[in-house]
Protein backbone atom coordinates (compact mmCIF):
# COMPACT_ATOMS: atom_id res chain seq x y z
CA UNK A 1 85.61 6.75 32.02
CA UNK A 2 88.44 9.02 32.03
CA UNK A 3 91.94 7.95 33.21
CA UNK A 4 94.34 9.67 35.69
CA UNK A 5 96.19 12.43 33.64
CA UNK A 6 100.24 11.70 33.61
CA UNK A 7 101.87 15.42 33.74
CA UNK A 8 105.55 15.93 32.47
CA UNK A 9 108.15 17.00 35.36
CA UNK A 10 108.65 20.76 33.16
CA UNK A 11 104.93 21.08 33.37
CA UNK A 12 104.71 20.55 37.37
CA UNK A 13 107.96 22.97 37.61
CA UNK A 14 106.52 25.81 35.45
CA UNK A 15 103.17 25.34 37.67
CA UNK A 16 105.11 25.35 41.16
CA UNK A 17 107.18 28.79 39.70
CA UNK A 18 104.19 30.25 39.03
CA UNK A 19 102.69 30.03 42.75
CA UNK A 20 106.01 30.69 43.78
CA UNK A 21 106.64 33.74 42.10
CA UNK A 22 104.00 35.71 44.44
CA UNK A 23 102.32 36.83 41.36
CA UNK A 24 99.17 33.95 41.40
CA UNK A 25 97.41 31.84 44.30
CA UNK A 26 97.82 28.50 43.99
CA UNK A 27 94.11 28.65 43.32
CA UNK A 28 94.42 30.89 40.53
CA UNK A 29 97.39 29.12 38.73
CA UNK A 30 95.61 25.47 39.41
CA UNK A 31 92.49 27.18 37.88
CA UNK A 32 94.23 28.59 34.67
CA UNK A 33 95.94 25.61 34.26
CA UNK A 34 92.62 23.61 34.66
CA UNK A 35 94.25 21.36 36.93
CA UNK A 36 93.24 20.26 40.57
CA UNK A 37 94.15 22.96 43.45
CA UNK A 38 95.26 20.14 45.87
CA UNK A 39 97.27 18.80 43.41
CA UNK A 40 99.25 21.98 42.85
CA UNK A 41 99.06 22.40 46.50
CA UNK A 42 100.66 18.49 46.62
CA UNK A 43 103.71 19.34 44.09
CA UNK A 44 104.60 22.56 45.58
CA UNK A 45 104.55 21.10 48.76
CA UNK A 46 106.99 18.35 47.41
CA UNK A 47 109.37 21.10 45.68
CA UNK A 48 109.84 22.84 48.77
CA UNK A 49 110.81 20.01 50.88
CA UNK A 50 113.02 18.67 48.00
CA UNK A 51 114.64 22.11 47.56
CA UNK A 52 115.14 22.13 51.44
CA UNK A 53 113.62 25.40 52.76
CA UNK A 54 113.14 24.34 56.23
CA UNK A 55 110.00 22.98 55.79
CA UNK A 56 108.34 19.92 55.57
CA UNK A 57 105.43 18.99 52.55
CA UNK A 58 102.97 19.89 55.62
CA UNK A 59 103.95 23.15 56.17
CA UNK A 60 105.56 22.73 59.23
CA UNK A 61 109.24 23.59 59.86
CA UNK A 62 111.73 20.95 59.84
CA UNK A 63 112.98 22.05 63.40
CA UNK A 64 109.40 22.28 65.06
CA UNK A 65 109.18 18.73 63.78
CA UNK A 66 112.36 17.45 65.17
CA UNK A 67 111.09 19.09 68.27
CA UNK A 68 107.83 16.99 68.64
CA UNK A 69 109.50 14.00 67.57
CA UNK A 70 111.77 14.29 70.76
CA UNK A 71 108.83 15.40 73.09
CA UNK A 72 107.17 11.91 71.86
């Protein structure tokens, strides 16, 4: 039985870069990389919230969720 795979922090970054250069898919990069798409999809999710574009690890805006939160 295999065990979970432990990747490095420089490993995740260089695979996050490379979906966020516009060049790859995050399908294609996960696929080259032989790693899952939805984690990819997880980490860059995580970078861009960390990095604070305005959005959350969802995909939604940071504002359009501050809205609903008030609505509620």
């Amino acid at each position: 039985m295999k065990g979970r795979r432990k990747y490095s922090p420089e490993f995740r970054e260089q695979a996050v870069n490379r979906t966020l250069s516009g060049s790859f898919t995050i399908k294609e990069v996960a696929n080259s990389l032989e790693i899952s798409y939805f984690i990819l999809r997880q980490w860059r999710a995580e970078y861009l919230e960390k990095e604070g574009n305005g959005t959350t690890a969802y995909g939604q805006t940071t504002e359009g969720k501050r809205r609903i939160e008030k609505a509620s």
